[in-house]
N, C-alpha and C. Protein backbone atom coordinates (compact mmCIF):
# COMPACT_ATOMS: atom_id res chain seq x y z
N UNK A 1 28.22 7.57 -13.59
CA UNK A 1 27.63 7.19 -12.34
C UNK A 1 27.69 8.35 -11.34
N UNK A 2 28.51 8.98 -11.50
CA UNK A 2 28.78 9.93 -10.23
C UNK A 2 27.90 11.34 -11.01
N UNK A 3 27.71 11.34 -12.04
CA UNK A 3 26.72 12.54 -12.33
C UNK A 3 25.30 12.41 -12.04
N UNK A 4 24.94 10.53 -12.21
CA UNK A 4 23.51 10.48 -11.32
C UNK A 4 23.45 10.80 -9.83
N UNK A 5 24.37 10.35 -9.03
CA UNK A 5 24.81 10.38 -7.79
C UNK A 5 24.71 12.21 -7.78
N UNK A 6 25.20 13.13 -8.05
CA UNK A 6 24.95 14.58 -8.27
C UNK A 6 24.02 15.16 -8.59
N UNK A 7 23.37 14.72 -8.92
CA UNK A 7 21.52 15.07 -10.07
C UNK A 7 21.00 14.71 -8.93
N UNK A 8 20.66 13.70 -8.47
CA UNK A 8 19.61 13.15 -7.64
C UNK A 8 19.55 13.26 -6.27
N UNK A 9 20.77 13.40 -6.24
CA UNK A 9 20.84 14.36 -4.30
C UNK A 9 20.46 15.40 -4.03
N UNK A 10 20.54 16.25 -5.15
CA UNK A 10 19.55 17.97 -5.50
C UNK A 10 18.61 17.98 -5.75
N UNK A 11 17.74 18.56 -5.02
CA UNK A 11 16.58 19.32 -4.59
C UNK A 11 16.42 20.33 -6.25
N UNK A 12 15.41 19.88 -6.90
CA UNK A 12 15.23 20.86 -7.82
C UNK A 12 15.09 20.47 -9.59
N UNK A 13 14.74 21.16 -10.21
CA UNK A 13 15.06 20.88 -11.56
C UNK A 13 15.89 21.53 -12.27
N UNK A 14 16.56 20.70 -13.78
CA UNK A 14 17.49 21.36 -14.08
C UNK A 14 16.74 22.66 -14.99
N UNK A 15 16.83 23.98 -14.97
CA UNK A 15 16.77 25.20 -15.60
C UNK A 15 17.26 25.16 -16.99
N UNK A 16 18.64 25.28 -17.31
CA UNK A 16 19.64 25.17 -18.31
C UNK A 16 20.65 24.31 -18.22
N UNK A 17 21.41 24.49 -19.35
CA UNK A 17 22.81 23.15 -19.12
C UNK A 17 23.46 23.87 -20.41
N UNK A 18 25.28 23.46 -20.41
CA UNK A 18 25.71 23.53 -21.61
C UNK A 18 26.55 22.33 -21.71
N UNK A 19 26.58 21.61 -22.71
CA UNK A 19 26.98 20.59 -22.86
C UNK A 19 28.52 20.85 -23.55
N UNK A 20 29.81 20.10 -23.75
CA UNK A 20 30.43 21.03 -24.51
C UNK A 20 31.02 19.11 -24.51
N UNK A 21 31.18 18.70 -25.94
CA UNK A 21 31.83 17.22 -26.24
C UNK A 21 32.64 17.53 -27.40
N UNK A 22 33.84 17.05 -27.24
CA UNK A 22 34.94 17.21 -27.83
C UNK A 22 36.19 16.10 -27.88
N UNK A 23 36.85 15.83 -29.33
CA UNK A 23 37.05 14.53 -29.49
C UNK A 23 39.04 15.15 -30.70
N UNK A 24 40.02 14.31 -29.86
CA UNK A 24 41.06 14.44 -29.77
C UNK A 24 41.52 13.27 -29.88
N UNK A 25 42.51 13.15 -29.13
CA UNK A 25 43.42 11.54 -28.30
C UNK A 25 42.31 11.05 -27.70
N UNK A 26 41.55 11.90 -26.71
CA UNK A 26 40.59 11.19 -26.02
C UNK A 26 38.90 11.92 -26.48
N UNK A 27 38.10 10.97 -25.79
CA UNK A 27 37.09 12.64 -25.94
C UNK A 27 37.17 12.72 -24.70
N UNK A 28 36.46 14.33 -24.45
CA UNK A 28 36.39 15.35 -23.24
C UNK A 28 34.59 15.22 -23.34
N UNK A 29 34.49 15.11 -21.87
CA UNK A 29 33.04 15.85 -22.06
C UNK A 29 33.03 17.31 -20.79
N UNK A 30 32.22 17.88 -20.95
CA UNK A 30 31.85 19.01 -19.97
C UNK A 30 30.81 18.96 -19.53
N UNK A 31 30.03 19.27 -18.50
CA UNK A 31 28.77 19.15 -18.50
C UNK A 31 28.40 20.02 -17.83
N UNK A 32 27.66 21.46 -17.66
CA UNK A 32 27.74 22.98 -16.34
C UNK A 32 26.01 22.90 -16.65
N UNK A 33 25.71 22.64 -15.02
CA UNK A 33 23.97 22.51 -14.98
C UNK A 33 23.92 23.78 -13.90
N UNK A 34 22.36 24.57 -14.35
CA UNK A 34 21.88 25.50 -13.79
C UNK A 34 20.41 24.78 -13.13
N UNK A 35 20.78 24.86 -11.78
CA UNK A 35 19.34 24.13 -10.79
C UNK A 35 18.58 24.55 -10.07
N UNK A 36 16.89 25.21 -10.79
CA UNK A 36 16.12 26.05 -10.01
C UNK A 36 15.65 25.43 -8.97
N UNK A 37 15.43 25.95 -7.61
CA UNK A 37 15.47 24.70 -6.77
C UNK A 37 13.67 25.38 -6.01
N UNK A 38 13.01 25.86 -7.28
CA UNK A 38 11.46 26.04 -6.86
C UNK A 38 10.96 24.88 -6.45
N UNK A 39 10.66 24.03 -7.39
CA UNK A 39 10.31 23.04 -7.89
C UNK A 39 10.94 21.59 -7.93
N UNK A 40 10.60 20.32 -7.65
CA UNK A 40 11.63 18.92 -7.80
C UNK A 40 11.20 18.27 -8.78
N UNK A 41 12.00 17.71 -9.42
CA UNK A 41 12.25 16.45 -10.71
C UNK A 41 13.19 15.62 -10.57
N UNK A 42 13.13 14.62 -11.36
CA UNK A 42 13.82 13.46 -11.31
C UNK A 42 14.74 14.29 -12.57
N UNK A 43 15.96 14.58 -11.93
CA UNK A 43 17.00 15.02 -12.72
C UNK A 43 17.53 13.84 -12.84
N UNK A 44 18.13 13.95 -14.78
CA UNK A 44 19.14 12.93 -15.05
C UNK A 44 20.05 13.08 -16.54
N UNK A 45 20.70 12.41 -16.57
CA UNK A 45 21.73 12.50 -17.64
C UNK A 45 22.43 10.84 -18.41
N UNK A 46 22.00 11.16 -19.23
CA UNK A 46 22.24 9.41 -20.37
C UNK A 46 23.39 10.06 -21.02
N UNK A 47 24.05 9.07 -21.34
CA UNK A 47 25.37 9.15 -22.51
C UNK A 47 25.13 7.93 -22.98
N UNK A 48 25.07 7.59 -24.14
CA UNK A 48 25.48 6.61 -25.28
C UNK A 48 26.16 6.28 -26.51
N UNK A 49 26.43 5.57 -26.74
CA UNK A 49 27.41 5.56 -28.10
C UNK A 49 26.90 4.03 -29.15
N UNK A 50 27.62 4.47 -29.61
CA UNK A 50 27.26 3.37 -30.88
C UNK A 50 27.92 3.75 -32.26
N UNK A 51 28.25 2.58 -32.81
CA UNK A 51 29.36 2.69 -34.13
C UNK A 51 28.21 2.01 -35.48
N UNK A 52 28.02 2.66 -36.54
CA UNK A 52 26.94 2.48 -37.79
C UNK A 52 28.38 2.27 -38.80
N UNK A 53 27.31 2.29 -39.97
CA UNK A 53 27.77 1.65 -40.98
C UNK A 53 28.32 3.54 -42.11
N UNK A 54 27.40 4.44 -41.18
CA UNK A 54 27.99 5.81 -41.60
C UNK A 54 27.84 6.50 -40.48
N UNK A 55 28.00 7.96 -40.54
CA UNK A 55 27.78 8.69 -39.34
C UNK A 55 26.71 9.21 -39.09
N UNK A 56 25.69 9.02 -40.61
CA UNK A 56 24.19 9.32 -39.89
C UNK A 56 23.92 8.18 -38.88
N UNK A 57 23.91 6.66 -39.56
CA UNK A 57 23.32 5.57 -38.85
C UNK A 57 23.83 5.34 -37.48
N UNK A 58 25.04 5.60 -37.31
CA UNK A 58 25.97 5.88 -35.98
C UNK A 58 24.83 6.57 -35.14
N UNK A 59 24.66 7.53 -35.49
CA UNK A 59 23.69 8.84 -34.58
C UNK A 59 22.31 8.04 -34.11
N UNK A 60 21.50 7.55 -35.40
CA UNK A 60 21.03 7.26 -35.48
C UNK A 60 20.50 6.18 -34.27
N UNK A 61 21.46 4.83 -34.37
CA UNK A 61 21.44 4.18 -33.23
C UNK A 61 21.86 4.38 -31.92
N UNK A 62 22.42 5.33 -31.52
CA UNK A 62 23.06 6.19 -30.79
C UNK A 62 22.00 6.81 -30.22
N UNK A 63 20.80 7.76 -30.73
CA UNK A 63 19.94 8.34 -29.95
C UNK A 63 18.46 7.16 -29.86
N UNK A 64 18.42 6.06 -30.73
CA UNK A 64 17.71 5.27 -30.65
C UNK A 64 17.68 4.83 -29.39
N UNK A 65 19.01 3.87 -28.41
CA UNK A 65 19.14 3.45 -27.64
C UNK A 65 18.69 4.88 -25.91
N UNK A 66 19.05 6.00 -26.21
CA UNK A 66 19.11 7.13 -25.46
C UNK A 66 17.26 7.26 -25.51
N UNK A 67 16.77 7.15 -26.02
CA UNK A 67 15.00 7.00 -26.30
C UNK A 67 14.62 6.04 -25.42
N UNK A 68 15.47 4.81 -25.54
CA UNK A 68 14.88 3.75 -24.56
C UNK A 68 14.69 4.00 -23.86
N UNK A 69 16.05 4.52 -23.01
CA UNK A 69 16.29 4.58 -21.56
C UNK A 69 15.79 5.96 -20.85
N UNK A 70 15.05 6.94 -21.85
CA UNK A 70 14.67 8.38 -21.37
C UNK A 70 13.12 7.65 -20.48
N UNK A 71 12.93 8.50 -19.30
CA UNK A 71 12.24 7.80 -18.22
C UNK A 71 10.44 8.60 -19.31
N UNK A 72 9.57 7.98 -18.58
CA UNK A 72 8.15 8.48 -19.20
C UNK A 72 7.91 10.01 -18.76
N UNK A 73 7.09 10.63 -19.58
CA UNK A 73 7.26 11.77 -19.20
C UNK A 73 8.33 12.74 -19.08
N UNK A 74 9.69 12.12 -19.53
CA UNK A 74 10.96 13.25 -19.41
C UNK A 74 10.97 14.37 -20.40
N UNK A 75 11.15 15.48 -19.98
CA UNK A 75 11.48 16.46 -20.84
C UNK A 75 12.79 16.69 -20.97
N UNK A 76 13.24 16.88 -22.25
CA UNK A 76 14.77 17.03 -22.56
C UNK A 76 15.08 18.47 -22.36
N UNK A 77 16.57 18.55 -21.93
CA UNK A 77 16.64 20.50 -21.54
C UNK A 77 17.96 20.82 -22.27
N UNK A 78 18.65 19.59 -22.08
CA UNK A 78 19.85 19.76 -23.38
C UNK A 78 20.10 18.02 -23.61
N UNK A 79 21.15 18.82 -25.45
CA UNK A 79 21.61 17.63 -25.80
C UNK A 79 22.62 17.94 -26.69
N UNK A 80 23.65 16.46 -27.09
CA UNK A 80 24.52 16.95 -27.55
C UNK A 80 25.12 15.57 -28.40
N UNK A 81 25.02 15.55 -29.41
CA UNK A 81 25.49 14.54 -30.37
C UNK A 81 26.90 14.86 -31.25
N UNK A 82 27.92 13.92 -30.88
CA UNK A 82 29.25 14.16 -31.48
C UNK A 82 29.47 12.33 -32.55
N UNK A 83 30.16 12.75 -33.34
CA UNK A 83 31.23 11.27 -33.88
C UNK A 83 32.41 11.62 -33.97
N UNK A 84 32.71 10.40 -34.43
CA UNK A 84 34.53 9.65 -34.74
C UNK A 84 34.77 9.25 -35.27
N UNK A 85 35.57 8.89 -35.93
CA UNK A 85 36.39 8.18 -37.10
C UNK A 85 37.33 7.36 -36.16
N UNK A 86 38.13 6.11 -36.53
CA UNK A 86 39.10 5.90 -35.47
C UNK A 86 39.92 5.63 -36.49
N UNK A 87 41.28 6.17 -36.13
CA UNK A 87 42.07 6.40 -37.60
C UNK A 87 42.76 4.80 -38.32
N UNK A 88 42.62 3.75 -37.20
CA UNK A 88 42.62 2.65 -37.81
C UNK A 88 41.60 1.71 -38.76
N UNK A 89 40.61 1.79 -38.18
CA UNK A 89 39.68 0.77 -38.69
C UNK A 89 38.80 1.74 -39.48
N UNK A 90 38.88 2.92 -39.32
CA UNK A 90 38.15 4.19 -40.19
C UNK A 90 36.53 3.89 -39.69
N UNK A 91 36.00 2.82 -38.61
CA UNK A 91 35.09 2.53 -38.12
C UNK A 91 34.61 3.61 -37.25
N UNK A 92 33.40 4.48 -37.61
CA UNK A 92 32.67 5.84 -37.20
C UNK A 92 31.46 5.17 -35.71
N UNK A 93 31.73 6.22 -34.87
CA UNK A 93 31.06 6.37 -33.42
C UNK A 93 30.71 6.92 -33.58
N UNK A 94 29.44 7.76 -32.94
CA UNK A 94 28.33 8.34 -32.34
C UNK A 94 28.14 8.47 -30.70
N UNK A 95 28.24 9.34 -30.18
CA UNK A 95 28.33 9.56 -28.72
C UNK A 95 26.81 10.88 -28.76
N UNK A 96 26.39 10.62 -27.56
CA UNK A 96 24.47 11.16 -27.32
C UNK A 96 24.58 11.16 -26.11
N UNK A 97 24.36 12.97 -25.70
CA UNK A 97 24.25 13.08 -23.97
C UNK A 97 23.18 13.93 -24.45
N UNK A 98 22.57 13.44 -23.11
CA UNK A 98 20.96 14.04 -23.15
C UNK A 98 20.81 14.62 -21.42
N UNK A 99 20.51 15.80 -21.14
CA UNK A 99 20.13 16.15 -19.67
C UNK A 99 18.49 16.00 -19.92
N UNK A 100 18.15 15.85 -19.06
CA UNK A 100 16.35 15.61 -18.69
C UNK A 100 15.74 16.23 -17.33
N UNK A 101 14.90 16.58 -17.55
CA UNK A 101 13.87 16.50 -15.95
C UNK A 101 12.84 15.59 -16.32
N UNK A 102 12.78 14.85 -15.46
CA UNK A 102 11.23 13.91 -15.24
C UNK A 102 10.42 14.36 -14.11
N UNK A 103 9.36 13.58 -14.74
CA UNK A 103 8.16 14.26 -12.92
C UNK A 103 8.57 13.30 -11.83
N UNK A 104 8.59 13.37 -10.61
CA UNK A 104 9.24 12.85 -9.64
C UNK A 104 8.28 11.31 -9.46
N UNK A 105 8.61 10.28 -8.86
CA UNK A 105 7.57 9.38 -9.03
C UNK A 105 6.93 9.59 -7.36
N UNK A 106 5.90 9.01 -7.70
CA UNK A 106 4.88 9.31 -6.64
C UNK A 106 5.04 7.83 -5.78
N UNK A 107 5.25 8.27 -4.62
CA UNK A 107 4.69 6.91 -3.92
C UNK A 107 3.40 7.44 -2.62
N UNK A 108 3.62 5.92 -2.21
CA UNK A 108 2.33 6.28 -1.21
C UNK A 108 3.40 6.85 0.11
N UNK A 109 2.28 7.33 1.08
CA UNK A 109 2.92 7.91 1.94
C UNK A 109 3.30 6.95 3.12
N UNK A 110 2.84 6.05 3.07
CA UNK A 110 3.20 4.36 3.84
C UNK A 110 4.39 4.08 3.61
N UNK A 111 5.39 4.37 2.56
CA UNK A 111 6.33 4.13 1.84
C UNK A 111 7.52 5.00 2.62
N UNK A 112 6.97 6.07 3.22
CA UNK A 112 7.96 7.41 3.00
C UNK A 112 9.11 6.77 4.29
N UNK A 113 10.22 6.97 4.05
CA UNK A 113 11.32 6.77 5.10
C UNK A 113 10.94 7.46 6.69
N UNK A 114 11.30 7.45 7.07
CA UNK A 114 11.41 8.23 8.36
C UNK A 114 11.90 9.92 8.24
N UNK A 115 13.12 9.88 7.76
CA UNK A 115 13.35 10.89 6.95
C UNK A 115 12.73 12.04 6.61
N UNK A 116 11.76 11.22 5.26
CA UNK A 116 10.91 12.26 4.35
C UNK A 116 9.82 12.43 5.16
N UNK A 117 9.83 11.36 5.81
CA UNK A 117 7.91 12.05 6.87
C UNK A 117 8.26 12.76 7.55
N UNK A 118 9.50 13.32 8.09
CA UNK A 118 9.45 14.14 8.93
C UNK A 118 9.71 15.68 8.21
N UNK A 119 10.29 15.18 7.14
CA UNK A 119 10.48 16.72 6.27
C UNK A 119 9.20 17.25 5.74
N UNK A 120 8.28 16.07 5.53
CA UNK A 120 6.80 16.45 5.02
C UNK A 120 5.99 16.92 6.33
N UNK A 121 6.79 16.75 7.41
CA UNK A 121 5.88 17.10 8.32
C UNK A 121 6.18 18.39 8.76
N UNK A 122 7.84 18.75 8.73
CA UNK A 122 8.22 20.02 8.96
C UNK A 122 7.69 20.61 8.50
N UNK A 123 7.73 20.74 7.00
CA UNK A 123 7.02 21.99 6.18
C UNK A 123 5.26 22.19 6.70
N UNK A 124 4.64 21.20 7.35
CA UNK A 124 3.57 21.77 6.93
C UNK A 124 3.78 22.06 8.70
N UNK A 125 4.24 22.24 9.13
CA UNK A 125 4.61 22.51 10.91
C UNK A 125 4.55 23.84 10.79
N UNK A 126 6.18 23.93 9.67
CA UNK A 126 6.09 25.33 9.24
C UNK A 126 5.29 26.48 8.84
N UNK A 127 4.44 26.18 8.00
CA UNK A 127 2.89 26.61 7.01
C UNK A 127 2.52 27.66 8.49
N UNK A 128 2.27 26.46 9.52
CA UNK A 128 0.98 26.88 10.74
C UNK A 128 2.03 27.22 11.81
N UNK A 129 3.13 28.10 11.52
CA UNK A 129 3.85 28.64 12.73
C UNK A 129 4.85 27.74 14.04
N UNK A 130 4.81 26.29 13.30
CA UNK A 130 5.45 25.12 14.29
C UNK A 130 4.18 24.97 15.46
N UNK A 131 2.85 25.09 15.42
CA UNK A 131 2.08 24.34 16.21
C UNK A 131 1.30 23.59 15.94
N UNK A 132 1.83 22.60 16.47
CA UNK A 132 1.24 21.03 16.72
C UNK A 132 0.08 20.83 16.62
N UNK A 133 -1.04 21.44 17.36
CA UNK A 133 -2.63 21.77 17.48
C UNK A 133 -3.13 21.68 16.26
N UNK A 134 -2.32 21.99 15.04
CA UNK A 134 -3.59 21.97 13.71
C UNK A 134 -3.39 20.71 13.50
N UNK A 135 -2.67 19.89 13.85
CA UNK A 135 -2.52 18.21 13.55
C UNK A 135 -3.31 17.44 13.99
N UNK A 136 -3.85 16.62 13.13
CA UNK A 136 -4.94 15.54 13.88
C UNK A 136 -3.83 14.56 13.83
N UNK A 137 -3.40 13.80 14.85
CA UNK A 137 -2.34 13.02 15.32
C UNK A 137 -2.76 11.99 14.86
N UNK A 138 -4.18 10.99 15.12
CA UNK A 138 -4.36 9.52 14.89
C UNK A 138 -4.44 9.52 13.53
N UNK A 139 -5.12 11.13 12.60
CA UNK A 139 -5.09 10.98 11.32
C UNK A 139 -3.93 10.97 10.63
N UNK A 140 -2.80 11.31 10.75
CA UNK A 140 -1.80 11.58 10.22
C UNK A 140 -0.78 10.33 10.74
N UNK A 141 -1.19 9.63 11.62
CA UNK A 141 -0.62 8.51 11.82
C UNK A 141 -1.26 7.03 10.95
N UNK A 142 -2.39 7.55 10.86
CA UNK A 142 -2.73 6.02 10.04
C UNK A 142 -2.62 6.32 8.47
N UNK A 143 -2.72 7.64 8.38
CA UNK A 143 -2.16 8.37 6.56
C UNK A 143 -0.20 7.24 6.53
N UNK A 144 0.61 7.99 7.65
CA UNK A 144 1.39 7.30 7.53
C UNK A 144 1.86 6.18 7.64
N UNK A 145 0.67 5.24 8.33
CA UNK A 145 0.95 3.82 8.81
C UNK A 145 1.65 3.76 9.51
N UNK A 146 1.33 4.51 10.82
CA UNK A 146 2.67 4.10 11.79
C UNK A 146 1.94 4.63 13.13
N UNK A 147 2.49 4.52 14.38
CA UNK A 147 1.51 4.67 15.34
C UNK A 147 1.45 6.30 15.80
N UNK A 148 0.61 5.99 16.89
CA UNK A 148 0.60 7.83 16.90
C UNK A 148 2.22 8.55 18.10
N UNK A 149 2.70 7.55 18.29
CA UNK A 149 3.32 7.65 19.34
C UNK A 149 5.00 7.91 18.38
N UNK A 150 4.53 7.61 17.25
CA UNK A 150 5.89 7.94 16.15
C UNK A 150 5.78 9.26 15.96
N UNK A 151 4.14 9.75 15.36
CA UNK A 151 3.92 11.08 15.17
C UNK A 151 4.60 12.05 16.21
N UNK A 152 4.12 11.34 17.39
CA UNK A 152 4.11 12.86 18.77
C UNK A 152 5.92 12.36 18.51
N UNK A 153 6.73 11.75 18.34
CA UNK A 153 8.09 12.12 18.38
C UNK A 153 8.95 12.34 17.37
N UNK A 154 8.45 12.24 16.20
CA UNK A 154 8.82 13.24 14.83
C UNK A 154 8.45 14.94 15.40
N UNK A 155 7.27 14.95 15.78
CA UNK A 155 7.06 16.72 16.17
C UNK A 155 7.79 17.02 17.02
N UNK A 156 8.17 15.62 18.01
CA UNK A 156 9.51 16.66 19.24
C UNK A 156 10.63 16.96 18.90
N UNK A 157 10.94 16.18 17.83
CA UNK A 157 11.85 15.85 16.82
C UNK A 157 12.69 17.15 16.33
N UNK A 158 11.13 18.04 15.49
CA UNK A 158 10.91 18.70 14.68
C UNK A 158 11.10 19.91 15.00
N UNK A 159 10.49 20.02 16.46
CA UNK A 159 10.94 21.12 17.46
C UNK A 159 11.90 21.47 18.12
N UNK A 160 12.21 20.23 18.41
CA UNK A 160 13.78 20.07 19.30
C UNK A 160 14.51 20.69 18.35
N UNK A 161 14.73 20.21 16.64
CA UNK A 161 15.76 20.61 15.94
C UNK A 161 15.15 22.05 15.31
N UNK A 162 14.39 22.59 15.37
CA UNK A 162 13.65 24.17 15.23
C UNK A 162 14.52 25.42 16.04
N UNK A 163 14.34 24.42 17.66
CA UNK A 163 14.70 25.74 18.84
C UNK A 163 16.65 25.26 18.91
N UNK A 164 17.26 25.34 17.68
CA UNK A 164 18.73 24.65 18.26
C UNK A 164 19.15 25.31 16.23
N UNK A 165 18.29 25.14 15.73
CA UNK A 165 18.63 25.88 14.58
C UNK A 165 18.39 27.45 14.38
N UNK A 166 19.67 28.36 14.59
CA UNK A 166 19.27 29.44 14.42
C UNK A 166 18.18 30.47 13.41
């Protein structure tokens, strides 16, 4: 849980990864992600397990279930398949970590928080030098569904926090 919570607060896709799973008293996992932050994706990371009747079928159902849950469109960037024996029941596991980028999902811009409209608005503030003038205000207010009187105070917003950020 706390590695989705880490993936998805970052700005970016994952580049590389090394996975490193290792199996003792306990297993260990490692997980060291490299995050180009050109570009955004729905970064994420599955672990699954599952116990077969050998250690192919182990795997087997093991990355079966990891297929389900891989989002549409994900591209895999690493992965890493380990088993077990458990020295009692001699009953064999299968453990499957998979890192991914997905394409980000699209919503409408009616949708966007307060937040993101204003970050979508910074950047393009930014583009045109922070002036306001290339903005058609009523258009960009009914794009966002919201009145124009939200617009003109996201841009004071935008400015206020411009001339206060070095």
């Amino acid at each position: 849980m706390k590695s989705r919570t880490l993936l998805s607060s970052r700005y970016g896709t994952i580049k590389s990864s090394k996975i490193r799973l290792t199996f003792g008293a306990f297993m260990n996992l490692t997980v060291t992600v490299l995050i180009d932050q050109s570009t955004d994706a729905v970064k994420g990371l599955l672990a699954e397990y599952h116990h077969g009747k050998s250690r192919e079928d182990a795997i087997q159902k093991a990355l079966e279930k990891i297929n389900l849950k891989l989002p549409s469109g994900a591209k895999v960037v690493d992965f890493e398949v380990g088993t077990y024996t458990t020295p009692v029941t001699r009953r064999t596991y299968a453990v499957g970590i998979v890192l991914y980028n997905a394409p980000p999902q699209v919503k409408s811009l009616e949708d966007y928080t307060i937040k993101e409209r204003r970050k979508l608005l910074s950047d393009v503030l930014r583009k045109f030098n922070y002036n306001p003038r290339v903005l058609n205000i009523s258009e960009v207010a009914r794009t966002f569904g919201v009145s124009r009187d939200s617009i003109y105070y996201d841009i004071e917003q935008i400015l206020k926090e411009k001339r206060t950020t070095p």
